[in-house]
C-alpha atoms as a PDB file:
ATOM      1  CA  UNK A   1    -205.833 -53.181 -48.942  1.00  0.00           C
ATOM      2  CA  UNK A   2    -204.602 -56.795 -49.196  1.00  0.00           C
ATOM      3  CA  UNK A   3    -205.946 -58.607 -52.467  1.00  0.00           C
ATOM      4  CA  UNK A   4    -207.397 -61.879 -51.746  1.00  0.00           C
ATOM      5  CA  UNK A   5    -207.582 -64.644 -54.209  1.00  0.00           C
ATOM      6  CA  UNK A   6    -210.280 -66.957 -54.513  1.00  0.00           C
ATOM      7  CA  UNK A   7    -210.137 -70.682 -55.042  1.00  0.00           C
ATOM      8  CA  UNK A   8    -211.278 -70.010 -58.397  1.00  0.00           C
ATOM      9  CA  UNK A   9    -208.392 -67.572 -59.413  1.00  0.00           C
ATOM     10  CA  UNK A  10    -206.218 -69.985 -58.043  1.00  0.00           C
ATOM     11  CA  UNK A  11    -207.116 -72.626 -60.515  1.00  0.00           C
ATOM     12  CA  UNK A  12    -207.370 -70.392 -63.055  1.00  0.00           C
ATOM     13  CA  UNK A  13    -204.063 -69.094 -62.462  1.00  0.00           C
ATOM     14  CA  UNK A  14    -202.599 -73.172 -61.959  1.00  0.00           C
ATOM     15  CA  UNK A  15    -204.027 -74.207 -65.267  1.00  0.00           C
ATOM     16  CA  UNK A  16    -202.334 -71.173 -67.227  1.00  0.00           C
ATOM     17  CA  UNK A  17    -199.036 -71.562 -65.866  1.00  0.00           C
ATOM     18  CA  UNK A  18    -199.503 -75.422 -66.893  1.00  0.00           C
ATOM     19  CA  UNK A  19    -200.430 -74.618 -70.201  1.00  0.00           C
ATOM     20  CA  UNK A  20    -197.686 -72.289 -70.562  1.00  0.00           C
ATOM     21  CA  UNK A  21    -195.295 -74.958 -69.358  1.00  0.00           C
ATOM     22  CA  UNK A  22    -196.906 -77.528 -71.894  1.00  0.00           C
ATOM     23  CA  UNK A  23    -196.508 -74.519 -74.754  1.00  0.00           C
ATOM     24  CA  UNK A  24    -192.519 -74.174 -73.894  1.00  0.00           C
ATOM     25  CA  UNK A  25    -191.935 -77.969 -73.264  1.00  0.00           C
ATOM     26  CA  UNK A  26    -193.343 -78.651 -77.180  1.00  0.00           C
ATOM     27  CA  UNK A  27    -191.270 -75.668 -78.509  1.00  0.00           C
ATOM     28  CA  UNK A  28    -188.452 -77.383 -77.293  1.00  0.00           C
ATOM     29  CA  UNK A  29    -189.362 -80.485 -78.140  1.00  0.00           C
ATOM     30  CA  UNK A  30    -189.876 -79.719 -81.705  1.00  0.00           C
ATOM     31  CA  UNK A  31    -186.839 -77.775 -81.522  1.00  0.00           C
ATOM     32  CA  UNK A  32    -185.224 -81.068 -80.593  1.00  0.00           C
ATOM     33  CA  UNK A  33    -186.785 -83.327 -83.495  1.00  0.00           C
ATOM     34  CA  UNK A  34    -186.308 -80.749 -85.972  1.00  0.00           C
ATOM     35  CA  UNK A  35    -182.352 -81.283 -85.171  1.00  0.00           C
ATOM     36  CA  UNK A  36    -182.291 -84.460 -85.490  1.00  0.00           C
ATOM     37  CA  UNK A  37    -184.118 -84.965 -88.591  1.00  0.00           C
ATOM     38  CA  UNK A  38    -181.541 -82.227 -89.721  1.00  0.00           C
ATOM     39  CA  UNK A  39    -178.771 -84.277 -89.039  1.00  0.00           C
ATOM     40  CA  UNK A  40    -180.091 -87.564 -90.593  1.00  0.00           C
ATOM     41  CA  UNK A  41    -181.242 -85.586 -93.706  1.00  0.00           C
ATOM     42  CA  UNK A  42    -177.541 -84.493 -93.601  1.00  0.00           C
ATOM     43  CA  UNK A  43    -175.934 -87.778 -93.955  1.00  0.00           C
ATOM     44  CA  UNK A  44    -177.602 -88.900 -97.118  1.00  0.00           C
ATOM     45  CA  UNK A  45    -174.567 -90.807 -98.850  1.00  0.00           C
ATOM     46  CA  UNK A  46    -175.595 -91.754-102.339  1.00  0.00           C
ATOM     47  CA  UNK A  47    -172.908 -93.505-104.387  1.00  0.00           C
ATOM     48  CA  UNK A  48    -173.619 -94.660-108.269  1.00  0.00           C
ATOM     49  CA  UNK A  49    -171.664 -96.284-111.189  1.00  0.00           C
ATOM     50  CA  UNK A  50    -172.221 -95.827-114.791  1.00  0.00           C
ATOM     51  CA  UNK A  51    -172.328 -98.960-116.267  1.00  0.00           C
ATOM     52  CA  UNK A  52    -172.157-100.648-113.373  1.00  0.00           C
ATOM     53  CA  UNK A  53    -172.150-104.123-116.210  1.00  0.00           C
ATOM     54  CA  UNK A  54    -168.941-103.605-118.478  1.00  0.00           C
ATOM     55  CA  UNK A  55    -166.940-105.609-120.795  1.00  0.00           C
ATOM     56  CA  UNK A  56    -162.969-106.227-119.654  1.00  0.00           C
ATOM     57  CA  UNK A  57    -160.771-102.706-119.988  1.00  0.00           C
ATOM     58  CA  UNK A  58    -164.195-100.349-120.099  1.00  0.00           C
ATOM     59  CA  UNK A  59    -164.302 -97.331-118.279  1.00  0.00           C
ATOM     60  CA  UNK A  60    -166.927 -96.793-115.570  1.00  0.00           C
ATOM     61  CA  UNK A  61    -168.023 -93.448-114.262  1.00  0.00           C
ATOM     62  CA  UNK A  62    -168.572 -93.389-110.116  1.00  0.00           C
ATOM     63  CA  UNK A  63    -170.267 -90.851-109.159  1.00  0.00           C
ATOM     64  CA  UNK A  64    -170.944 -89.680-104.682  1.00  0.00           C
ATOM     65  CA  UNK A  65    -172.784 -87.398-102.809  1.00  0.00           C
ATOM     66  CA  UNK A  66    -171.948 -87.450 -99.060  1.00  0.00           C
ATOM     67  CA  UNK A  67    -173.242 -84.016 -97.430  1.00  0.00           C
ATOM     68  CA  UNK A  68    -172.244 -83.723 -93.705  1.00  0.00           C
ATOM     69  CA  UNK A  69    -169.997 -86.562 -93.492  1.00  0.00           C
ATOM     70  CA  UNK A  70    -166.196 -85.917 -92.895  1.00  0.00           C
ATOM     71  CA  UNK A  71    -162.775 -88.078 -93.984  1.00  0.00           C
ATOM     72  CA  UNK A  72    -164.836 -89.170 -97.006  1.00  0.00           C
ATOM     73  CA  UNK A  73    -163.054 -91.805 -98.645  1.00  0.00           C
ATOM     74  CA  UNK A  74    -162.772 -94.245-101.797  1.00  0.00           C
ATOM     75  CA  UNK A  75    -160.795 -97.822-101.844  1.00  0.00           C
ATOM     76  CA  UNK A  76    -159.356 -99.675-104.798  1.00  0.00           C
ATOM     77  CA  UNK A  77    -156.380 -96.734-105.260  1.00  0.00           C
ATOM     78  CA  UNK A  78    -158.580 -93.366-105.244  1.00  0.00           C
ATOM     79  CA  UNK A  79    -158.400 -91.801-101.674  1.00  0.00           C
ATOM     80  CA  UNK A  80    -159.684 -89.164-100.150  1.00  0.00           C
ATOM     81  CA  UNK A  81    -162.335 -87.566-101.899  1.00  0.00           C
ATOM     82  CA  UNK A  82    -164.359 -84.404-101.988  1.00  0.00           C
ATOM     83  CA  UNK A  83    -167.923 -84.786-100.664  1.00  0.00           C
ATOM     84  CA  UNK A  84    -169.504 -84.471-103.850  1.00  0.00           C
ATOM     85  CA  UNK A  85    -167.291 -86.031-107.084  1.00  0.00           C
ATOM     86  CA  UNK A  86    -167.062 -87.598-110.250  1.00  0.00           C
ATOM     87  CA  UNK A  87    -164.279 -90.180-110.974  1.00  0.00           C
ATOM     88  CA  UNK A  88    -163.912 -92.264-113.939  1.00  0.00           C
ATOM     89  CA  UNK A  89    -161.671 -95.675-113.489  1.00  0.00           C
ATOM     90  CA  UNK A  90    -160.981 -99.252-115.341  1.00  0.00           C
ATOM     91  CA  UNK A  91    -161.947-101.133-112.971  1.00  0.00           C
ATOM     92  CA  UNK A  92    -161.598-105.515-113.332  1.00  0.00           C
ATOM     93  CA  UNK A  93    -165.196-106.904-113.663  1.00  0.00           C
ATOM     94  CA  UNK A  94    -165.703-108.211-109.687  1.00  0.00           C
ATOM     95  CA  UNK A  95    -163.768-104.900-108.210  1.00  0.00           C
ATOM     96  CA  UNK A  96    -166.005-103.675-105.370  1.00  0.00           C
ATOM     97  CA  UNK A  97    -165.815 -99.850-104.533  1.00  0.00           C
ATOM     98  CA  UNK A  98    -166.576 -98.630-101.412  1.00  0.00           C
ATOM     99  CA  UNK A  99    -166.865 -95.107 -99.816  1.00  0.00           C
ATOM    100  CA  UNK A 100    -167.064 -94.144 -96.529  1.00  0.00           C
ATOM    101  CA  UNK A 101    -167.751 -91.381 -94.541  1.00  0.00           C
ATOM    102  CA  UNK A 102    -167.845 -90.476 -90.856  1.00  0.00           C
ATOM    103  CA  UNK A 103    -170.288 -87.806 -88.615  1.00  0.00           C
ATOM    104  CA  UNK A 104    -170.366 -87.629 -84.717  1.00  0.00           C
ATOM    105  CA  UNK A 105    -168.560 -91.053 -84.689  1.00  0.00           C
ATOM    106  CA  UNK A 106    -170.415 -93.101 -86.390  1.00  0.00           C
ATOM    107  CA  UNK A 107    -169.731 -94.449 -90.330  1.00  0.00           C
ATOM    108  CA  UNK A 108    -171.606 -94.183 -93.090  1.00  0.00           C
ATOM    109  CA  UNK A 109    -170.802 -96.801 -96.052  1.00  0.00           C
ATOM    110  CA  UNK A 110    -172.090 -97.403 -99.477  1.00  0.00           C
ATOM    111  CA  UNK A 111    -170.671-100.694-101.765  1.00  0.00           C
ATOM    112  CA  UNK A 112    -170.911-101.008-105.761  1.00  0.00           C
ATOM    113  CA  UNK A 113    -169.758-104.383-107.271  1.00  0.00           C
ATOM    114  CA  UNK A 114    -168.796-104.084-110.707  1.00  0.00           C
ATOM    115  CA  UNK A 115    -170.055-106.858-113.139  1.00  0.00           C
ATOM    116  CA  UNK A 116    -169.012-108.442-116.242  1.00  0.00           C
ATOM    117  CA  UNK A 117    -171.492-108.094-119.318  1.00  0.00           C
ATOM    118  CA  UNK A 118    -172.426-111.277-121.600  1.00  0.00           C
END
């Protein structure tokens, strides 16, 4: 015996398979944004000196935090650095350090300008 749907099945049937659709295209839309706040979360580049004020010949301590980035780097004679650090230096009052890191292209920068105390 051949089944024989009525018109009300068939909209029945339409508006499930639409939902359904709707369901998967949110999953993977979520999916999506849930990557890419990932990835900015990831690129978080904090970069501090203590004192960032000094008197001529004082030490300062600067201090980074660069998850996710790669070729991390200091100016002013340090380098390379890990993504996380500690580095003390005698810096001249109006030095400006700078780190920078890179991810998917595109740089990441953070400046400290080192001041003279009165």
């Amino acid at each position: 015996m051949r089944q024989i749907k009525t018109r009300a099945y068939l909209m029945l049937e339409f508006a499930a398979i639409l939902a359904l659709s709707g369901a998967v295209l949110y999953l993977n839309n979520t999916k999506d944004l849930n990557e890419l706040q990932f990835a900015e979360a990831s690129t978080s580049l904090t970069f501090k000196a203590e004192p960032e004020v000094i008197k001529p010949g004082q030490s300062v301590t600067l201090s980074w935090s660069a998850p996710g980035l790669s070729d991390v780097y200091i100016n002013n004679g340090i380098g390379s650095v890990d993504n996380e650090g500690i580095e003390v230096v005698f810096p001249k009052v109006g030095d400006t350090y700078v780190i920078k890191g890179y991810l998917n292209g595109k740089e990441y920068s953070e400046q400290i300008l080192i001041k003279r105390s009165n």
